[in-house]
C-alpha atoms as a PDB file:
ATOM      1  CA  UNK A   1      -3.454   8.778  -1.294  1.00  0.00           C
ATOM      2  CA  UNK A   2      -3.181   5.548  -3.827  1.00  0.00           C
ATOM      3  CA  UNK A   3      -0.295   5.939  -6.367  1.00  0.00           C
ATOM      4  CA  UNK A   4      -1.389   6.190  -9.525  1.00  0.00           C
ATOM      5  CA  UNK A   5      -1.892   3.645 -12.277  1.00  0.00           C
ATOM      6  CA  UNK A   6       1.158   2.686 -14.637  1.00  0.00           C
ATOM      7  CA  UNK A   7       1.608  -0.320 -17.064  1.00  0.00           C
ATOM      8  CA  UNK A   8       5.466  -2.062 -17.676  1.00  0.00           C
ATOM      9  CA  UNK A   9       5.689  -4.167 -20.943  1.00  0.00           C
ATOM     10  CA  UNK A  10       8.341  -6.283 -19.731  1.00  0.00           C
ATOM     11  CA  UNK A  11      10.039  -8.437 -21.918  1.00  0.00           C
ATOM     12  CA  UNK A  12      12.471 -11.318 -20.488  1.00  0.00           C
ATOM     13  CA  UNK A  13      14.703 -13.819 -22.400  1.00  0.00           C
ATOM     14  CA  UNK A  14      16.796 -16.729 -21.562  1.00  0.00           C
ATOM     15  CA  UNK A  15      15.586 -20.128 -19.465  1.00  0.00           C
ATOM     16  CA  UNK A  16      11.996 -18.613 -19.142  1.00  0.00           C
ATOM     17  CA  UNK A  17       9.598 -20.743 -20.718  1.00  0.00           C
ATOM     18  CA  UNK A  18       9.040 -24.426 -19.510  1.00  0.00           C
ATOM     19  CA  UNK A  19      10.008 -23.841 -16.042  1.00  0.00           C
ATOM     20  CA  UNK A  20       6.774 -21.895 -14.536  1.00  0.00           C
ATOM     21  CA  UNK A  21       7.794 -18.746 -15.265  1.00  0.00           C
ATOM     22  CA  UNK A  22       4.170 -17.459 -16.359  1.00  0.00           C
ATOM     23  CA  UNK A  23       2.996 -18.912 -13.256  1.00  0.00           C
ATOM     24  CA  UNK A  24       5.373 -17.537 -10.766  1.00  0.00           C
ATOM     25  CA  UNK A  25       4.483 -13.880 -12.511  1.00  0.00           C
ATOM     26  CA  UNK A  26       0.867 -14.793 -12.226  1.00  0.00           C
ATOM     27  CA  UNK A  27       0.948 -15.491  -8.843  1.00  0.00           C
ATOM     28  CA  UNK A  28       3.466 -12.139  -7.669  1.00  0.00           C
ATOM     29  CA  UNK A  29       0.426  -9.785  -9.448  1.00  0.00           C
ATOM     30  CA  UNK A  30      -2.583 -11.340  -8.296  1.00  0.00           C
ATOM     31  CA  UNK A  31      -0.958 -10.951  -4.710  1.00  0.00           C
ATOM     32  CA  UNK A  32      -0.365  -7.215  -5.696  1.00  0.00           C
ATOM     33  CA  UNK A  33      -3.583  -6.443  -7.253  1.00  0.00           C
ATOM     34  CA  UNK A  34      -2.278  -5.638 -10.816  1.00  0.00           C
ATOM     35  CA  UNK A  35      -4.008  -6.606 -13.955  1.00  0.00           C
ATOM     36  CA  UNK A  36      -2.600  -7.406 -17.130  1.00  0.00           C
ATOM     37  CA  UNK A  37      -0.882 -10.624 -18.602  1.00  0.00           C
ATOM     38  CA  UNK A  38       1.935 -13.104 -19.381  1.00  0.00           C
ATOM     39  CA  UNK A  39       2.602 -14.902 -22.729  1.00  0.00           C
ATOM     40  CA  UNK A  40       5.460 -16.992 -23.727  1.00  0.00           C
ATOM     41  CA  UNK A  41       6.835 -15.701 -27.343  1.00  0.00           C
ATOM     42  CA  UNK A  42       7.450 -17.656 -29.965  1.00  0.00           C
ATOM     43  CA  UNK A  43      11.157 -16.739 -29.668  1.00  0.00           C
ATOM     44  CA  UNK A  44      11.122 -18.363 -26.384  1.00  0.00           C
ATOM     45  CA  UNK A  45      10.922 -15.190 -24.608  1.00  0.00           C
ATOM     46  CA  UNK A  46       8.309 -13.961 -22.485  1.00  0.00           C
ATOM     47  CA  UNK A  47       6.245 -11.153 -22.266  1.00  0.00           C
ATOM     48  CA  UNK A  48       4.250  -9.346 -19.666  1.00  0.00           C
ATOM     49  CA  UNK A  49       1.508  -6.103 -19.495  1.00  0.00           C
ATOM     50  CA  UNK A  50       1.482  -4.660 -15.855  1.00  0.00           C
ATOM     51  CA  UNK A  51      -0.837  -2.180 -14.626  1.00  0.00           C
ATOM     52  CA  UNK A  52      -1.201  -1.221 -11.204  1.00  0.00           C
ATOM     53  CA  UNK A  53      -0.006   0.929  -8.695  1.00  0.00           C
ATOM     54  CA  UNK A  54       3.744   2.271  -9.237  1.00  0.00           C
ATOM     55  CA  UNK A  55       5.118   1.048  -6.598  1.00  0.00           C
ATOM     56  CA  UNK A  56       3.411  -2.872  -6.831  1.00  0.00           C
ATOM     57  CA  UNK A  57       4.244  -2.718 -10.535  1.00  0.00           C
ATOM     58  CA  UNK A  58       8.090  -1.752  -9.505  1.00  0.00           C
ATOM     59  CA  UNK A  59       8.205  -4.450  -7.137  1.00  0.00           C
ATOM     60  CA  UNK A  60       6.994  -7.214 -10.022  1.00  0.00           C
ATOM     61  CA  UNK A  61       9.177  -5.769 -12.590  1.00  0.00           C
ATOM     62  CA  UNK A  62      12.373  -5.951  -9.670  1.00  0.00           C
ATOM     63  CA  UNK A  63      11.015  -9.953  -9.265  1.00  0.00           C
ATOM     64  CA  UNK A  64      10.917 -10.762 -13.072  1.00  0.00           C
ATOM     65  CA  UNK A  65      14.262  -9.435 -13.406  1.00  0.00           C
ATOM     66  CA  UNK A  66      15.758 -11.974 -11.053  1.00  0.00           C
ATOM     67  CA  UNK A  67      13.369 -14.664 -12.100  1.00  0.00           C
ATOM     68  CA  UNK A  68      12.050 -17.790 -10.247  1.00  0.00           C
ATOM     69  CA  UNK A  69      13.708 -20.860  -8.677  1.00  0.00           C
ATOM     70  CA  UNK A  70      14.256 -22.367 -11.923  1.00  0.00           C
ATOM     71  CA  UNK A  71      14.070 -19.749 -14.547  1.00  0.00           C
ATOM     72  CA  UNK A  72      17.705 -17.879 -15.774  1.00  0.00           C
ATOM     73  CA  UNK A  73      16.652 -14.749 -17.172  1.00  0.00           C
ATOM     74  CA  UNK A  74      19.517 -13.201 -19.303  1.00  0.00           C
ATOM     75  CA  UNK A  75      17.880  -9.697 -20.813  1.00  0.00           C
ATOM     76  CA  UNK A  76      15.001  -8.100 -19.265  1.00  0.00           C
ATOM     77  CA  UNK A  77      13.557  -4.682 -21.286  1.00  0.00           C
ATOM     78  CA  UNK A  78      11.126  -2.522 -19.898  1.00  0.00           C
ATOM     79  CA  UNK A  79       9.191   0.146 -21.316  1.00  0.00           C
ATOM     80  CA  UNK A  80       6.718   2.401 -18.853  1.00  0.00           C
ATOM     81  CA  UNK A  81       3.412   3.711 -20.288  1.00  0.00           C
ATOM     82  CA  UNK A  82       0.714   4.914 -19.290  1.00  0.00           C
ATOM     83  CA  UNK A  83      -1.897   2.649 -18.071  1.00  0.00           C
ATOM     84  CA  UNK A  84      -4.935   1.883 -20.421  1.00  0.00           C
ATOM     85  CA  UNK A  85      -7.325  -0.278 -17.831  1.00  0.00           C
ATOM     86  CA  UNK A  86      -8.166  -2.932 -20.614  1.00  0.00           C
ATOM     87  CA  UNK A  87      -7.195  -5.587 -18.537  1.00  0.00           C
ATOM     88  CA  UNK A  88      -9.554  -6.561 -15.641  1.00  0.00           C
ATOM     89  CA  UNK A  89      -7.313  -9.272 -13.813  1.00  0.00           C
ATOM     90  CA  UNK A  90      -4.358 -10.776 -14.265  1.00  0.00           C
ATOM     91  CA  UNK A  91      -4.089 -13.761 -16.461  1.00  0.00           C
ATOM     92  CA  UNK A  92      -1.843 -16.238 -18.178  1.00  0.00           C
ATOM     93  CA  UNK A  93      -2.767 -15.460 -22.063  1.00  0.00           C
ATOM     94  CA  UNK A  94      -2.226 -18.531 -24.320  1.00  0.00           C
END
């Protein structure tokens, strides 16, 4: 039996925008299956909707945290909801 669907707002600060960080996300939940989206802030932060599976959506949240080959992430908050299925892939939103 499938897990069920859960969403992580993840929010991630430090060297994140500039260096492909959107991308590398992208590519890690398209792989999974999730849906949702990555934005760079205007703070220079970067934020990210999840929903998926549990345990996919664990796994993406674990890779954020330790960021990409040229990404330093220095805070990482996440907050677990409930899913809401208004996302039907996983984008890049500009």
């Amino acid at each position: 039996m499938a897990s069920s669907s859960v969403r992580a707002e993840v929010r991630v600060s430090g060297r994140v925008q500039g260096v492909g960080f959107r991308y590398f996300v992208m590519q890690a939940a398209q792989a999974w299956g999730l849906k949702g989206m990555t934005r760079n802030e205007s703070d220079g932060s970067v934020f990210t909707i999840a929903e998926g599976s549990s345990s996919n959506v664990s796994r993406l949240v674990e890779l954020i945290e330790q960021g990409s080959e040229f990404s330093r992430v220095e805070n990482c908050r996440v907050e677990w909801k409930e899913s809401s299925g208004e996302y039907e892939e996983f984008r890049i939103q500009r």
